[in-house]
Protein backbone atom coordinates (compact mmCIF):
# COMPACT_ATOMS: atom_id res chain seq x y z
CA UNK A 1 -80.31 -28.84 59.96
CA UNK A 2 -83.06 -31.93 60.21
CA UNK A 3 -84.92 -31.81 62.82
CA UNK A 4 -86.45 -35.20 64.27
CA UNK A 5 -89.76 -35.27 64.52
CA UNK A 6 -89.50 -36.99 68.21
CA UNK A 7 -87.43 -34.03 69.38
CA UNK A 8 -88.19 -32.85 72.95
CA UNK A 9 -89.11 -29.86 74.31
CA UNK A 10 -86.57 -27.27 75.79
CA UNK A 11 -87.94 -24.59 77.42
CA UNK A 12 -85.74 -21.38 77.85
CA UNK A 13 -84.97 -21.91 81.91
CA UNK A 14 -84.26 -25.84 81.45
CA UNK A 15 -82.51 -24.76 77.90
CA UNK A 16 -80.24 -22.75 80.46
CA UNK A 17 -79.16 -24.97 83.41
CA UNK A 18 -78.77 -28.38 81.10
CA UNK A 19 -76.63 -25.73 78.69
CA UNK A 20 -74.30 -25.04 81.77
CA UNK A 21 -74.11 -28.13 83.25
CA UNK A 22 -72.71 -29.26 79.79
CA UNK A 23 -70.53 -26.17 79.81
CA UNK A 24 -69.06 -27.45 83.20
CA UNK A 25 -68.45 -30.99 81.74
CA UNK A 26 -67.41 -30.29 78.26
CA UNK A 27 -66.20 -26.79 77.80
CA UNK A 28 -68.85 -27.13 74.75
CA UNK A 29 -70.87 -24.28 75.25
CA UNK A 30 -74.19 -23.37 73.22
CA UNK A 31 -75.94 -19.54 72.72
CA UNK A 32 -79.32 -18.81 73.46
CA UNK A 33 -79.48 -19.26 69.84
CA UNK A 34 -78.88 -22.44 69.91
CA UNK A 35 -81.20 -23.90 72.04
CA UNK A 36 -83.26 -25.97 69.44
CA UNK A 37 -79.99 -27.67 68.27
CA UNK A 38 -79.23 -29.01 71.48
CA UNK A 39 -82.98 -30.16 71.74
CA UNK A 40 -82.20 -32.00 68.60
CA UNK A 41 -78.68 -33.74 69.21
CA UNK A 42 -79.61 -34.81 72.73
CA UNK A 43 -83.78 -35.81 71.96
CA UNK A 44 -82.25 -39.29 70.64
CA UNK A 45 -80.25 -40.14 73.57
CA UNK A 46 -82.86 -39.08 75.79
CA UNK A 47 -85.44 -41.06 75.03
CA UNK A 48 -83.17 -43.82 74.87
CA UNK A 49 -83.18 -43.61 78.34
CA UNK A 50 -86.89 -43.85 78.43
CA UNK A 51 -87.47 -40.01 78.99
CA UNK A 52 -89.98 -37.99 77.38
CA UNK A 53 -88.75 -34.56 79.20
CA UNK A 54 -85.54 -33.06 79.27
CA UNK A 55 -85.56 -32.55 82.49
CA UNK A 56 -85.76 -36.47 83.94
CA UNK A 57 -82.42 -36.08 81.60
CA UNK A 58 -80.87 -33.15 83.20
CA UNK A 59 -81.27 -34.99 86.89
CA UNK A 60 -79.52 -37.99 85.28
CA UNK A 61 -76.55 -36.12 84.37
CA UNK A 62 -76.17 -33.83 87.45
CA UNK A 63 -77.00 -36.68 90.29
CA UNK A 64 -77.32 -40.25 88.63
CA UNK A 65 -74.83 -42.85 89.46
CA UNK A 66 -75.30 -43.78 86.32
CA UNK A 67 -74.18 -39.94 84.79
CA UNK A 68 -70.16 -40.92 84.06
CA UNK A 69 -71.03 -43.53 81.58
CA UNK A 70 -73.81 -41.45 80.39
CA UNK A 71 -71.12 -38.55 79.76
CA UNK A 72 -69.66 -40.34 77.10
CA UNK A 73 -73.13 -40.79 75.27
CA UNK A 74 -73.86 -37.10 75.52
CA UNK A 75 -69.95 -36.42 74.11
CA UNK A 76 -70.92 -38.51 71.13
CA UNK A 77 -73.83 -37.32 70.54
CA UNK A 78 -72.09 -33.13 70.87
CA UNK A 79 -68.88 -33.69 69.08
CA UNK A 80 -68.23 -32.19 65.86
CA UNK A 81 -66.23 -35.04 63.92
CA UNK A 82 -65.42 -32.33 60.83
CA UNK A 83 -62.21 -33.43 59.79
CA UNK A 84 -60.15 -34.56 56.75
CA UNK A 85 -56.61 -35.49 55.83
CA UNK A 86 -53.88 -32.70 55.06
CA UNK A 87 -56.21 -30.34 56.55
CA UNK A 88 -54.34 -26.63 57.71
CA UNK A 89 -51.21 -28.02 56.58
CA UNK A 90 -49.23 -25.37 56.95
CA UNK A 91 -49.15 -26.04 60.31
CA UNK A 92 -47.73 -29.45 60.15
CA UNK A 93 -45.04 -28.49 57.90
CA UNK A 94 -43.92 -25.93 60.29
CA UNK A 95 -43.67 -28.93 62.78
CA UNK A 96 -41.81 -30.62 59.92
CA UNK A 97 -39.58 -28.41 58.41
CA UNK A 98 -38.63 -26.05 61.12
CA UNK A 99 -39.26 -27.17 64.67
CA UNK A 100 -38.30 -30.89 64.09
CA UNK A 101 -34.47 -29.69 62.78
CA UNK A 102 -34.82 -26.85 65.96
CA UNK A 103 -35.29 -30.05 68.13
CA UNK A 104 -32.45 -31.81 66.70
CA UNK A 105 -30.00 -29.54 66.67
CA UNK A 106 -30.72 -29.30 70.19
CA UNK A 107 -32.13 -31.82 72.17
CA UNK A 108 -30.03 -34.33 70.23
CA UNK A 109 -31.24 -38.55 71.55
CA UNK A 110 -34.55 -37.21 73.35
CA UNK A 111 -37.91 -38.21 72.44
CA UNK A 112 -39.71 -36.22 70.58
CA UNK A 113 -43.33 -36.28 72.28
CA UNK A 114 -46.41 -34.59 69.79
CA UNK A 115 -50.30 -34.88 71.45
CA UNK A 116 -52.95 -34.25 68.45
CA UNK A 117 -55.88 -33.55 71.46
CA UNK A 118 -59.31 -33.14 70.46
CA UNK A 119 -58.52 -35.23 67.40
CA UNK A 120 -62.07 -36.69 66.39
CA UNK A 121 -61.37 -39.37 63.98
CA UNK A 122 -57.89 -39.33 63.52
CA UNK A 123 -57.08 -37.61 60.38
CA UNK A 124 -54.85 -35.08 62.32
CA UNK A 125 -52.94 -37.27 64.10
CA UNK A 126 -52.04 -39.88 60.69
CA UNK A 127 -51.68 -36.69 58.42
CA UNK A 128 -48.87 -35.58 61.12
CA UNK A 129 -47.28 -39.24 60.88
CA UNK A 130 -47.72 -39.25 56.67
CA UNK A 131 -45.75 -36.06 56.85
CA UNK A 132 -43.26 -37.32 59.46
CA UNK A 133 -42.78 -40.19 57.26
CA UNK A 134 -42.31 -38.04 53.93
CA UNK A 135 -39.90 -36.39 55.48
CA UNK A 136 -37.73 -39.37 56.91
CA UNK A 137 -38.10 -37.71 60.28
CA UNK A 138 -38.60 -41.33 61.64
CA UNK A 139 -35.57 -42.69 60.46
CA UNK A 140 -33.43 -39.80 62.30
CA UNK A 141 -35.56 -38.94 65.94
CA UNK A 142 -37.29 -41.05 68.29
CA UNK A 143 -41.16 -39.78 67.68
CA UNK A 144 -44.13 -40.49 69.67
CA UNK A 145 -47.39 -38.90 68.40
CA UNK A 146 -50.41 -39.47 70.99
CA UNK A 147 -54.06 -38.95 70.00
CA UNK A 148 -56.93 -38.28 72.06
CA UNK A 149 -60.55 -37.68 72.19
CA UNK A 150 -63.29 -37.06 74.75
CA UNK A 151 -65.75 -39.07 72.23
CA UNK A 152 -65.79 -42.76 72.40
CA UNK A 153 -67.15 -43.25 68.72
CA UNK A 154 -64.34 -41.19 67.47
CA UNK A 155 -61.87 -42.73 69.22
CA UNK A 156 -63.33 -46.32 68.08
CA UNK A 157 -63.33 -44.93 64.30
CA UNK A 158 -59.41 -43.81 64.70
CA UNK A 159 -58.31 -46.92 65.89
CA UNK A 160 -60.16 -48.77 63.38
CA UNK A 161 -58.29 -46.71 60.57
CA UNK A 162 -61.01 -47.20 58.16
CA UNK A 163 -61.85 -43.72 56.26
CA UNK A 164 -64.95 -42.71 53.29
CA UNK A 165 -64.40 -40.70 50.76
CA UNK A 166 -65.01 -37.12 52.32
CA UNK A 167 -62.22 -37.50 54.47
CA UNK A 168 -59.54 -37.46 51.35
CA UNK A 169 -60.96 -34.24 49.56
CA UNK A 170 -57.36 -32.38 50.64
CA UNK A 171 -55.42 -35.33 50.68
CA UNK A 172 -53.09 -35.90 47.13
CA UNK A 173 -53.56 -39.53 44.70
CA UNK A 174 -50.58 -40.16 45.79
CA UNK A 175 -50.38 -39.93 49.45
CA UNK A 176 -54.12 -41.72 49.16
CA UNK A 177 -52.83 -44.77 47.12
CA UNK A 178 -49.25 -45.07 49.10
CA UNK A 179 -50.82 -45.09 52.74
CA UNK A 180 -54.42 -46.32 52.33
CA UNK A 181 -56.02 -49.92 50.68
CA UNK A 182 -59.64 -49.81 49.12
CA UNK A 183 -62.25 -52.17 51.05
CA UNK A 184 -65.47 -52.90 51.33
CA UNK A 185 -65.96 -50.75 53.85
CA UNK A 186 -64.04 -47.49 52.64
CA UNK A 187 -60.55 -47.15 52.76
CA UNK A 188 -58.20 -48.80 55.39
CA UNK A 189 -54.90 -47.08 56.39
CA UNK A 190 -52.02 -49.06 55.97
CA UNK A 191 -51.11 -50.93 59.44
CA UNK A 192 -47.18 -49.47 59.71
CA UNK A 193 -48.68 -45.95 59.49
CA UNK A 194 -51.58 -46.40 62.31
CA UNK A 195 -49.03 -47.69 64.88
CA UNK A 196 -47.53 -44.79 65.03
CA UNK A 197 -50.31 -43.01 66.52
CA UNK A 198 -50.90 -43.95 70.53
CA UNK A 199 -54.91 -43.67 70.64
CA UNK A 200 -57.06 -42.63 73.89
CA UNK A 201 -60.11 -41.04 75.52
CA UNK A 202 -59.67 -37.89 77.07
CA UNK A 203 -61.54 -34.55 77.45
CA UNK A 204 -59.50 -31.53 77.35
CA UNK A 205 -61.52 -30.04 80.20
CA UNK A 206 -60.38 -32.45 82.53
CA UNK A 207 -56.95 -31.64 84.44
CA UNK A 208 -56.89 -35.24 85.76
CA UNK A 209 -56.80 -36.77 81.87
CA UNK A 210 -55.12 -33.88 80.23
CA UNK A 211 -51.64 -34.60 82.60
CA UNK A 212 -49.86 -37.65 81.46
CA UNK A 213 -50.79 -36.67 77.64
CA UNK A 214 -50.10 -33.18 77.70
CA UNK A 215 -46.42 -33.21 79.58
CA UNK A 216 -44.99 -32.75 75.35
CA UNK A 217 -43.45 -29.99 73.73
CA UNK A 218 -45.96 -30.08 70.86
CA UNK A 219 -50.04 -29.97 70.88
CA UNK A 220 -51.92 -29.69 68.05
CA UNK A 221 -55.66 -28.38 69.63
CA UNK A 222 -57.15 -27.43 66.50
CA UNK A 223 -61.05 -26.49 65.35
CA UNK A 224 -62.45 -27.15 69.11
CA UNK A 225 -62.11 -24.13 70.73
CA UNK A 226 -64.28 -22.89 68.27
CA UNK A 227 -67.58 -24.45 70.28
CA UNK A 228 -66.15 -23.56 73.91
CA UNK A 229 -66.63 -19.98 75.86
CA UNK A 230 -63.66 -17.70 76.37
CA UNK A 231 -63.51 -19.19 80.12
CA UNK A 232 -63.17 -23.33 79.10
CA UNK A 233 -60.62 -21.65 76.72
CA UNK A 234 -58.67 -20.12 79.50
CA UNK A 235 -58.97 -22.78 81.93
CA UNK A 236 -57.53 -25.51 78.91
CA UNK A 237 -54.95 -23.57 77.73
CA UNK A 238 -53.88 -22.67 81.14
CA UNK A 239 -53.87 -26.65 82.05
CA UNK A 240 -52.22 -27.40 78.81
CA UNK A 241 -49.37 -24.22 79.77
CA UNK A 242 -48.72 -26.41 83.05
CA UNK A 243 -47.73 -29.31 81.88
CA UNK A 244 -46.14 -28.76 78.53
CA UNK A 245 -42.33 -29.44 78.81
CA UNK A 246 -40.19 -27.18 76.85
CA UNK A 247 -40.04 -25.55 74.61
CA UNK A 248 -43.81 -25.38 75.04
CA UNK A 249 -45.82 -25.06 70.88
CA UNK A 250 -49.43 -25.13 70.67
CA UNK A 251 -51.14 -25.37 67.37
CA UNK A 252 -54.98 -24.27 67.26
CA UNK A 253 -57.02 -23.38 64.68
CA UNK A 254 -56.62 -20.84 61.90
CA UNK A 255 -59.77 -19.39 62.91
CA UNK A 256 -58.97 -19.08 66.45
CA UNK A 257 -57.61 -17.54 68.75
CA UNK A 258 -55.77 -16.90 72.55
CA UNK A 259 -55.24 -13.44 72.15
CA UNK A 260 -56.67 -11.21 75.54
CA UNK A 261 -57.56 -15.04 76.82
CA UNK A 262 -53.77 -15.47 78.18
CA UNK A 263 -50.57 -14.56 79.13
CA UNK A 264 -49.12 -17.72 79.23
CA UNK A 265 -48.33 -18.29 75.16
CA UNK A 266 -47.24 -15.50 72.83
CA UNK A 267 -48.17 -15.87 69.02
CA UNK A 268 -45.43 -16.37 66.86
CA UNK A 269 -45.11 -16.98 63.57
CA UNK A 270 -42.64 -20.86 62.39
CA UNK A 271 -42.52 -21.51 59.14
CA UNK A 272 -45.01 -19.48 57.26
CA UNK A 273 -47.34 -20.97 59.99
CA UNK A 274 -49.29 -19.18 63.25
CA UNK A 275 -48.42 -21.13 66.54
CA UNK A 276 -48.75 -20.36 70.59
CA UNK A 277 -45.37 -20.49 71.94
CA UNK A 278 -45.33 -20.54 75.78
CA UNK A 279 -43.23 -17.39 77.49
């Protein structure tokens, strides 16, 4: 990792309250470890603010009126935005070719109501809709897909729909040449796709944001809980448990898991696919 050469200091006790008020905020949650790359990420944005100690920084966040709008600076500057098209598909074709013709066989004329939280820059959310399309699901149910993240420059890069190459290393010709137009810029997704894809800000840790979006039968909360502790786990799930309508599936990543974090979803396996069905 580069370090910047302006970095600040972070000494082990500051490293340790300014690592748990984050915690609190985020559910992000760094090891001792990891204390020099949370110097790093947050040094810019710090002395931004005209501070040359971490801890001026650490009072703005915990007592500053200012500290909601600077929230969203310290989310962007946290976030992982690792993400690509047609990424862990299997899931997605679970949704596609099993739950989807579940649904219709019996909840025949309702909505069918998919949240893609945690979705960075909106690859998740558009691959689900390119599959949905594929599969003429859009021509035969009434599908809303929502998308939401707690980063504002994520959020602004999804609804601007304009991807570089990296994010197509999974994603076929095809599918690349049928849904997306080359520009200057990179490559823009085709207009009819993106509206199908209801973009907002929300962080996951939040009860008051998750609500609304989370009252679906289907999240996809995939490759986050990878940077929270066991307890933001617990806590989101459990939100996300409360509000799902049923049946209740949550997707998360093939390198997580819930298991001894809850009682509220059992693992099952759809499709060929691993997904959190609530009891």
């Amino acid at each position: 990792m580069q370090f910047y050469a302006d970095t600040l200091s972070l000494s082990p006790s500051l490293f340790t309250i300014l690592r748990d008020l984050i915690h609190d905020h985020t559910g992000l949650f760094y090891e001792d470890s990891k204390r020099d790359i949370l110097a790093n990420k947050l040094s810019p944005r710090a002395i931004e603010c005209g501070f040359d100690s971490f801890l001026d920084y650490y009072y703005l966040l915990k007592y500053d009126q200012a500290a909601e709008d600077e929230w969203n600076h310290v989310m962007d500057a946290l976030s992982v935005q690792e993400t690509y098209f047609w990424r862990e598909i299997d899931a997605v074709q679970a949704l596609v070719q099993v739950l989807l013709p579940q649904w219709q066989a019996t909840q025949a004329g309702e909505p069918l109501r998919i949240w893609s939280a945690a979705c960075a820059t909106g690859e998740e959310p558009l691959t689900i809709a390119m599959a949905l399309e594929e599969a003429g699901w859009f021509d035969r149910l009434p599908l809303e897909i929502y998308a939401s993240d707690a980063s504002h420059a994520a959020i602004t890069t999804a609804r601007r729909g304009i991807y570089r190459k990296r994010s197509f290393r999974n994603l076929s010709q095809a599918l690349h040449e049928k849904y997306f137009t080359e520009t200057a810029n990179g490559w823009q997704v085709s207009p009819a796709l993106h509206a199908r894809v209801r973009w907002a800000m929300a962080n996951i840790t939040t009860q008051e944001e998750v609500a609304a979006l989370a009252r679906v039968p289907i999240i996809f909360c995939r490759n986050v809980f990878l940077y929270f502790s066991p307890e933001a786990i617990r806590r989101t799930v459990h939100t996300f448990g409360e509000h799902m309508t049923s049946p209740a599936y949550l997707f998360i990543g093939v390198s997580e898991s819930l298991l001894r974090l809850t009682d509220m979803f059992e693992l099952r396996e759809v499709g060929g696919a691993f997904v959190y069905v609530r009891r």
